[in-house]
C-alpha atoms as a PDB file:
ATOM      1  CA  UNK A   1       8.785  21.909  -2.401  1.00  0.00           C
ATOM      2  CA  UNK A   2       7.275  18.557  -0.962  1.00  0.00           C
ATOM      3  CA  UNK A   3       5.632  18.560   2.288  1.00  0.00           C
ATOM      4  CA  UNK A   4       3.729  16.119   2.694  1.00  0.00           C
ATOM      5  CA  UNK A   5       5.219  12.038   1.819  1.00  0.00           C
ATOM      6  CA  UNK A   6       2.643   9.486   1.351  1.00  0.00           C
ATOM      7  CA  UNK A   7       3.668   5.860   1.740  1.00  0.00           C
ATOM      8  CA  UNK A   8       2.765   2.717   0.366  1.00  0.00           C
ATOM      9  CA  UNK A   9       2.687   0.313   3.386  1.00  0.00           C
ATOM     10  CA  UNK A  10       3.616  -3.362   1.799  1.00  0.00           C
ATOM     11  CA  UNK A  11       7.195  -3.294  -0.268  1.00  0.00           C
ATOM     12  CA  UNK A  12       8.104   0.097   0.896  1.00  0.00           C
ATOM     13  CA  UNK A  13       8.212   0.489   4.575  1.00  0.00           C
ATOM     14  CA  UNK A  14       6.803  -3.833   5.670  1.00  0.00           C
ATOM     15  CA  UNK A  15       9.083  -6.642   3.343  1.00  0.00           C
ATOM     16  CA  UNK A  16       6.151  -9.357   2.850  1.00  0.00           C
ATOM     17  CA  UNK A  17       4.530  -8.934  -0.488  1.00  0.00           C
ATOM     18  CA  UNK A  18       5.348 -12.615  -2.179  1.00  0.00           C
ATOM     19  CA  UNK A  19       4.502 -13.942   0.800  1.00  0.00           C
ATOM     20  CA  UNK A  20       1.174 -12.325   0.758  1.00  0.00           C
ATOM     21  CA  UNK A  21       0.780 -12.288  -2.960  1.00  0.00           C
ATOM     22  CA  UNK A  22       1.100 -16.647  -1.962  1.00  0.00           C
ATOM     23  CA  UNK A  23      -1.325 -16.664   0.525  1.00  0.00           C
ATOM     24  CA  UNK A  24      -4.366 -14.697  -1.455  1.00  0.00           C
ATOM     25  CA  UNK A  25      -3.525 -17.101  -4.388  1.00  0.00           C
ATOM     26  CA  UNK A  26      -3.694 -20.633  -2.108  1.00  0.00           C
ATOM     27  CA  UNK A  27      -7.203 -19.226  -0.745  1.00  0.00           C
ATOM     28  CA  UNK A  28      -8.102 -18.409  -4.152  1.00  0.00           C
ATOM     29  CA  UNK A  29      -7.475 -21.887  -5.362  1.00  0.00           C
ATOM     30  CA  UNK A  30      -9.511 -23.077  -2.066  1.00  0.00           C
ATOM     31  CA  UNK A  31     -12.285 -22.086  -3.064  1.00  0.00           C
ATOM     32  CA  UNK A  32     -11.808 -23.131  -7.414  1.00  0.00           C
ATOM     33  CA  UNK A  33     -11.377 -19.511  -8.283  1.00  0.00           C
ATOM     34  CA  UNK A  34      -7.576 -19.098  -8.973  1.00  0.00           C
ATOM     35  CA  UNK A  35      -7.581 -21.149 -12.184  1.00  0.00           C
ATOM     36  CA  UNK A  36     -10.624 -19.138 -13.967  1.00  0.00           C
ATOM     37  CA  UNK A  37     -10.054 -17.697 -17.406  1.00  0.00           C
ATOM     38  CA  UNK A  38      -8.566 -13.875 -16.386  1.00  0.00           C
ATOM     39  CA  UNK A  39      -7.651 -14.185 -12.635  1.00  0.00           C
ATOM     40  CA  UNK A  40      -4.068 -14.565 -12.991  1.00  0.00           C
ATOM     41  CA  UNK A  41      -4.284 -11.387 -14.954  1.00  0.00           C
ATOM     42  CA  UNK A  42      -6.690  -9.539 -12.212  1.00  0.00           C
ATOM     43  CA  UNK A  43      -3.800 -10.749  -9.865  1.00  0.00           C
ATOM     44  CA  UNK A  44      -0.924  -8.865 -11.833  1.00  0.00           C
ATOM     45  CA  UNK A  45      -2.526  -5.732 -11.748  1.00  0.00           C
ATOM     46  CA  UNK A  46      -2.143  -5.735  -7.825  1.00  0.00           C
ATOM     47  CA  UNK A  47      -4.946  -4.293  -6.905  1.00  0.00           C
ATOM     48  CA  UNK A  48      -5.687  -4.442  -3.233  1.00  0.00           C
ATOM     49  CA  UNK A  49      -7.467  -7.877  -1.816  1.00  0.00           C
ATOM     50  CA  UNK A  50     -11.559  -5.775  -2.236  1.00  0.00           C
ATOM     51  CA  UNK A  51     -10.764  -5.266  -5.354  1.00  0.00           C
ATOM     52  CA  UNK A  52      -9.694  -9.020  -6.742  1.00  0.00           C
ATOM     53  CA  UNK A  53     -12.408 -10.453  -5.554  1.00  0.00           C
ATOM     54  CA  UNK A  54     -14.894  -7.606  -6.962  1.00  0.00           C
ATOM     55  CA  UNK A  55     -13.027  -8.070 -10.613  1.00  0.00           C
ATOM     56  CA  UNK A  56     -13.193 -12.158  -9.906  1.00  0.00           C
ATOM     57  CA  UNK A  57     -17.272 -12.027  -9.155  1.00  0.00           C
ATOM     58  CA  UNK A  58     -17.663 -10.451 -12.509  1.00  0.00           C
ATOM     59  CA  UNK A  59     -15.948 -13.804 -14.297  1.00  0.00           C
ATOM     60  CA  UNK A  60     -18.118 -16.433 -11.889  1.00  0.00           C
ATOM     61  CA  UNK A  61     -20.446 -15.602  -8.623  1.00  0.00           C
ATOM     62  CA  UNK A  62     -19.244 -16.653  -5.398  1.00  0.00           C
ATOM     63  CA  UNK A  63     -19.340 -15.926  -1.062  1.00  0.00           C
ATOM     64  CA  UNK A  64     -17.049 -12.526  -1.432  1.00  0.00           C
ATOM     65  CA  UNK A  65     -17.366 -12.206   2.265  1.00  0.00           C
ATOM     66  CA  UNK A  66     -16.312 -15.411   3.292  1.00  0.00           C
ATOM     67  CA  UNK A  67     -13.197 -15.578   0.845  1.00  0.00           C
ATOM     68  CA  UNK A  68     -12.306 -11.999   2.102  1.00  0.00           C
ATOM     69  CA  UNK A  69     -12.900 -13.187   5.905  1.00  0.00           C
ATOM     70  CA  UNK A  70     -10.415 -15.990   4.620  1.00  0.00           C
ATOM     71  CA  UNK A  71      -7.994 -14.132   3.000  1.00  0.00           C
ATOM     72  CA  UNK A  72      -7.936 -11.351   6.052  1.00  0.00           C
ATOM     73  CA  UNK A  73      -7.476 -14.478   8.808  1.00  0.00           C
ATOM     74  CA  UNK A  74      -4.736 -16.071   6.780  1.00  0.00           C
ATOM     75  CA  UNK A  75      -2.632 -12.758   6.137  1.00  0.00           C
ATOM     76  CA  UNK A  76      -3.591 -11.938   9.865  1.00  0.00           C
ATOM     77  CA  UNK A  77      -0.167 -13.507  11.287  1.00  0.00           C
ATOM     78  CA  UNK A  78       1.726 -12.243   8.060  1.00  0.00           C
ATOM     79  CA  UNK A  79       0.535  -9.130   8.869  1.00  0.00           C
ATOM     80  CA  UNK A  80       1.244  -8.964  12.660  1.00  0.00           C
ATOM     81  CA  UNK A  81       4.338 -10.165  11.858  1.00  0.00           C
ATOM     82  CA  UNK A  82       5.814  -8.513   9.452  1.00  0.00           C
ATOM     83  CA  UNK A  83       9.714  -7.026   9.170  1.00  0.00           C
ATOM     84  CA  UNK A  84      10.074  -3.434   8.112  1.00  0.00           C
ATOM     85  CA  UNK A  85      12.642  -2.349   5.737  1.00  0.00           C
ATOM     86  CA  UNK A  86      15.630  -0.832   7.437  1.00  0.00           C
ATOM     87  CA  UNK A  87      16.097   1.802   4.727  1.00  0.00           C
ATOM     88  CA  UNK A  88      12.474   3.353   4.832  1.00  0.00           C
ATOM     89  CA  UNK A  89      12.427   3.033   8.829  1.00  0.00           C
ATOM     90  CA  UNK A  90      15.687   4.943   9.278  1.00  0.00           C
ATOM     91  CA  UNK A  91      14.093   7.992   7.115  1.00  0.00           C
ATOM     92  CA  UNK A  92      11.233   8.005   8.700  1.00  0.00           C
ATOM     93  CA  UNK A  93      12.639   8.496  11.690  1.00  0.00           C
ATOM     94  CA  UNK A  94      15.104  10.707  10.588  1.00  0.00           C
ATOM     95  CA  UNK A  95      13.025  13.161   8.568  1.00  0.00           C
ATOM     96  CA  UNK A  96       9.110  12.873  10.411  1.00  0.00           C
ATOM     97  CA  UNK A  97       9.790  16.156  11.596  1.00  0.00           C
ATOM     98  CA  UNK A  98      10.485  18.000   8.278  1.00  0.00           C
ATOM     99  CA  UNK A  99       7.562  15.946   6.513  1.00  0.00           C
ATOM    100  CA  UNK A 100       4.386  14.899   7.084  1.00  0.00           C
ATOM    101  CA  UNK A 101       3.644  11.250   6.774  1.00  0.00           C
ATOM    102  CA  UNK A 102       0.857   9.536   5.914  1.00  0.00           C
ATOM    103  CA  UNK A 103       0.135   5.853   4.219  1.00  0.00           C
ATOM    104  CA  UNK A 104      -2.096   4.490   1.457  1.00  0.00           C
ATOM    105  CA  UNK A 105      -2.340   0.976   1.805  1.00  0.00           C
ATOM    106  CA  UNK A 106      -3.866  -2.039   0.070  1.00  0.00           C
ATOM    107  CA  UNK A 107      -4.042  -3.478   3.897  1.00  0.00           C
ATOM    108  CA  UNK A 108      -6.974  -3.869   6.171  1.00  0.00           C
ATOM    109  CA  UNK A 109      -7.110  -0.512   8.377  1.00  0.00           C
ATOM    110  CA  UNK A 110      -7.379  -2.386  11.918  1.00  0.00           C
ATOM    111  CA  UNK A 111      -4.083  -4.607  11.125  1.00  0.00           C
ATOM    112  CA  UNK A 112      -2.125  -1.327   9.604  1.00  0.00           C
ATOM    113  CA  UNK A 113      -3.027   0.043  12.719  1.00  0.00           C
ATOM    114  CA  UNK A 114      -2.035  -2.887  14.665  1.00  0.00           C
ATOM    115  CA  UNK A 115       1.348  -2.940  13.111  1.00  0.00           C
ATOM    116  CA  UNK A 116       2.458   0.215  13.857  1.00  0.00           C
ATOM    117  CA  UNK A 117       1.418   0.141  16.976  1.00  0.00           C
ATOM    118  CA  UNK A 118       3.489  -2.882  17.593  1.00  0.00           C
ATOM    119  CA  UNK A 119       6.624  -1.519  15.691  1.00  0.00           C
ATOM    120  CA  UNK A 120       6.123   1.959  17.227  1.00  0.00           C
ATOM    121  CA  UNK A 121       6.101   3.912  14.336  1.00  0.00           C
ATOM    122  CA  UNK A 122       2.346   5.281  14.466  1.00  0.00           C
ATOM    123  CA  UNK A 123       3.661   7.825  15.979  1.00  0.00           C
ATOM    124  CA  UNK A 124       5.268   9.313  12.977  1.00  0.00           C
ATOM    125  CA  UNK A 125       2.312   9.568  10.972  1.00  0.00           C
ATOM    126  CA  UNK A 126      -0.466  12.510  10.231  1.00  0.00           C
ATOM    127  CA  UNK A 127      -2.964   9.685   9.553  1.00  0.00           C
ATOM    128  CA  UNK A 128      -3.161   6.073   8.570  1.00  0.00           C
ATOM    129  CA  UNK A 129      -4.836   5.103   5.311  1.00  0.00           C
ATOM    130  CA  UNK A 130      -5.882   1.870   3.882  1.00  0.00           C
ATOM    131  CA  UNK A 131      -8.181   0.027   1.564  1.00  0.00           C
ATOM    132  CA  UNK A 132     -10.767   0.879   3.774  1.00  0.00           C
ATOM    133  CA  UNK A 133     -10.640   4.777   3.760  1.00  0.00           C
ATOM    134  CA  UNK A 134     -10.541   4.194  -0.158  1.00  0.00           C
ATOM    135  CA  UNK A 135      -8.683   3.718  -3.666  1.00  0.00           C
ATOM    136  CA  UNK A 136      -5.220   4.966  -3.584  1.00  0.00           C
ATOM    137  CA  UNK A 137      -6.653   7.808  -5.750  1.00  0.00           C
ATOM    138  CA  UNK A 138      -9.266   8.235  -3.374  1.00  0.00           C
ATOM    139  CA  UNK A 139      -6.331   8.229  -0.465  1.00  0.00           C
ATOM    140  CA  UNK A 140      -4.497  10.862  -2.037  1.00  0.00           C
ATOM    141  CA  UNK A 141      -7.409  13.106  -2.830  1.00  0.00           C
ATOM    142  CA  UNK A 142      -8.436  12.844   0.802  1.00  0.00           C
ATOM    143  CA  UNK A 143      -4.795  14.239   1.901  1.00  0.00           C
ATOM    144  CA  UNK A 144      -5.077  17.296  -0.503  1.00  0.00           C
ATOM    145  CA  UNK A 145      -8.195  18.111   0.983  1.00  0.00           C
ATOM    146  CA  UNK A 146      -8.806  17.584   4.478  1.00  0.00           C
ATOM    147  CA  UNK A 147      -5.050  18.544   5.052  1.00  0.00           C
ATOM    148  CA  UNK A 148      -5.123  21.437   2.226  1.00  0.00           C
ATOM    149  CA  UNK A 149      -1.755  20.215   0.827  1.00  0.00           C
ATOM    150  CA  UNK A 150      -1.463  21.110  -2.721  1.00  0.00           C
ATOM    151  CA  UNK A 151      -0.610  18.075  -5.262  1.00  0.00           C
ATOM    152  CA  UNK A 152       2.803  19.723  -6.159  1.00  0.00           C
ATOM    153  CA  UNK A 153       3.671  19.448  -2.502  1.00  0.00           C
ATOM    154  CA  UNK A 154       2.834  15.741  -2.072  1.00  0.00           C
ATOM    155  CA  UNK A 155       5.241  13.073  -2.951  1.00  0.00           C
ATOM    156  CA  UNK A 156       3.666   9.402  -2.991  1.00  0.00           C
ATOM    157  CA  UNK A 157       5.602   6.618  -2.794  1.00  0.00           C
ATOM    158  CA  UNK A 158       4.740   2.807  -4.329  1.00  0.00           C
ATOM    159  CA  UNK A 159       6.470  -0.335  -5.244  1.00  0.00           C
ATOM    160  CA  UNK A 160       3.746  -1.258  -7.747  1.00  0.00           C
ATOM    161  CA  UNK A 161       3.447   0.925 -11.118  1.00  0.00           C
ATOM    162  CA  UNK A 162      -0.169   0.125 -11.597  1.00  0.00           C
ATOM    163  CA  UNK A 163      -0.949   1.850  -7.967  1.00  0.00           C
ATOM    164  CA  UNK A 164       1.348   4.990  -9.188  1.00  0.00           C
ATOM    165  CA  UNK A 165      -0.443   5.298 -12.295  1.00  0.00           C
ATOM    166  CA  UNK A 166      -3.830   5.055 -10.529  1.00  0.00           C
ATOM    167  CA  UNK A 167      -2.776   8.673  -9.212  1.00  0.00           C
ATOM    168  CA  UNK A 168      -1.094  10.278 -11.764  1.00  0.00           C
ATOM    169  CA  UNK A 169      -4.404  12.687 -12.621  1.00  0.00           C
ATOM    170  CA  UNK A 170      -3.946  14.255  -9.083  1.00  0.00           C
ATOM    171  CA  UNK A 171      -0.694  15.281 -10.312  1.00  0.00           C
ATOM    172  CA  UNK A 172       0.911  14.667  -7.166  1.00  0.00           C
ATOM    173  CA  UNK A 173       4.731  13.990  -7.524  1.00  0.00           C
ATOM    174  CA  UNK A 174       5.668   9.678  -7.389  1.00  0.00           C
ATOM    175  CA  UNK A 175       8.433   7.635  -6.757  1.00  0.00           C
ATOM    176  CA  UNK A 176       8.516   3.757  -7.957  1.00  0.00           C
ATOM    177  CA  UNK A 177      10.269   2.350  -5.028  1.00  0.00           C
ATOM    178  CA  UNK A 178      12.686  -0.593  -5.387  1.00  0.00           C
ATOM    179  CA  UNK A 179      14.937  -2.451  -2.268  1.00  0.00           C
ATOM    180  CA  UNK A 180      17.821  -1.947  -4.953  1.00  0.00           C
ATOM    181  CA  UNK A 181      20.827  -1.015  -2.443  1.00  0.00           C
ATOM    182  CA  UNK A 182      20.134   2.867  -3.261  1.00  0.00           C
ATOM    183  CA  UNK A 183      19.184   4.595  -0.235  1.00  0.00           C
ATOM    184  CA  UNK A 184      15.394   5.882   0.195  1.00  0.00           C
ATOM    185  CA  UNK A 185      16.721   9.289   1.180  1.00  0.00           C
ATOM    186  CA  UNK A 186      19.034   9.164  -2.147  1.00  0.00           C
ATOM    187  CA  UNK A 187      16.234   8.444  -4.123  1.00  0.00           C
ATOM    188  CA  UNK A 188      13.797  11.329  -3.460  1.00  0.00           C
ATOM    189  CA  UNK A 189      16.405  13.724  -2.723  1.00  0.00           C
ATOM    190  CA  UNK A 190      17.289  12.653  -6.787  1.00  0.00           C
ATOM    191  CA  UNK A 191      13.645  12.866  -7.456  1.00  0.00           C
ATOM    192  CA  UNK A 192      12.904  16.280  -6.011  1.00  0.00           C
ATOM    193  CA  UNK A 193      16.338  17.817  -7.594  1.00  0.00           C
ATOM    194  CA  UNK A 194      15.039  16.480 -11.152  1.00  0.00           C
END
């Protein structure tokens, strides 16, 4: 039986991801490093924004500070900003009390914060995670832990397959999420019955 529902932040609760996915890619070519041999394929493995540039600085050296400083400044009002998907909101709002909540974001910890704050939604949550606190691996392991949750009881929730098949070895349960008209609550209600 699940317990415990870890969300990704971007695509599955916050609608913004081209629009961020533009911005790290116009700072990239800033500073001549979009257009290296392998970035655009670093960049379809979305990985969070830490990770691109540690993948990019093994292709050519560069300031991985000041493009991240960059990258966080320009995503800042993107990120303060940002709408949150009706669907996801309702059932978190509906359900927080028969779950526990947590995230595992890509997204700089002090804007995550920041945002749900802003939206009101903190409140629903055992504990914001993001890049910051770790991999989503690392994330997830953290949960089953410090919270003593077993795996079978967690479900974790992404719109990117590469970030659910970075967990699969903690053989927690996972949902692909899609804004596809089907309702969030339809979906793991369908993934819990299979």
């Amino acid at each position: 039986m699940i317990k415990t529902i870890v969300f990704d932040v971007d695509g599955v609760i916050t609608d913004s991801w081209i629009r961020k996915d533009k911005i790290i890619q116009e700072v990239l070519d800033k500073h001549w490093l979009l257009h290296l041999s392998w970035v655009r394929q670093i960049l379809e493995r979305w990985l969070n924004r830490v990770l691109i540039l540690d993948e990019i600085s093994k292709i050519k050296p560069f300031d991985d500070n000041l493009v991240l400083r960059e990258i966080n400044t320009s995503l800042l009002n993107l990120e303060s900003s940002i709408l949150l998907i009706d669907d996801t909101l309702t059932f978190i709002r509906e359900n927080f009390e028969k779950y526990q909540f947590f995230t595992n974001t890509s997204m700089p910890k002090s804007k995550l914060q920041r945002i749900f704050s802003e939206k009101d939604i903190a409140k629903y949550f055992m504990e914001l995670l993001a890049y910051d606190d770790g991999s989503k691996k690392e994330n997830i392991e953290y949960i089953i832990k410090v919270y003593d949750v077993k795996p079978e009881e967690i479900l974790f929730i992404d719109d990117k397959m590469c970030h659910i098949d970075a967990v699969k070895n903690t053989w927690v349960h996972t949902l692909l999420f899609a804004q596809d008209g089907v309702s969030l609550e339809h979906k793991i209600n369908s993934k819990l019955n299979t």
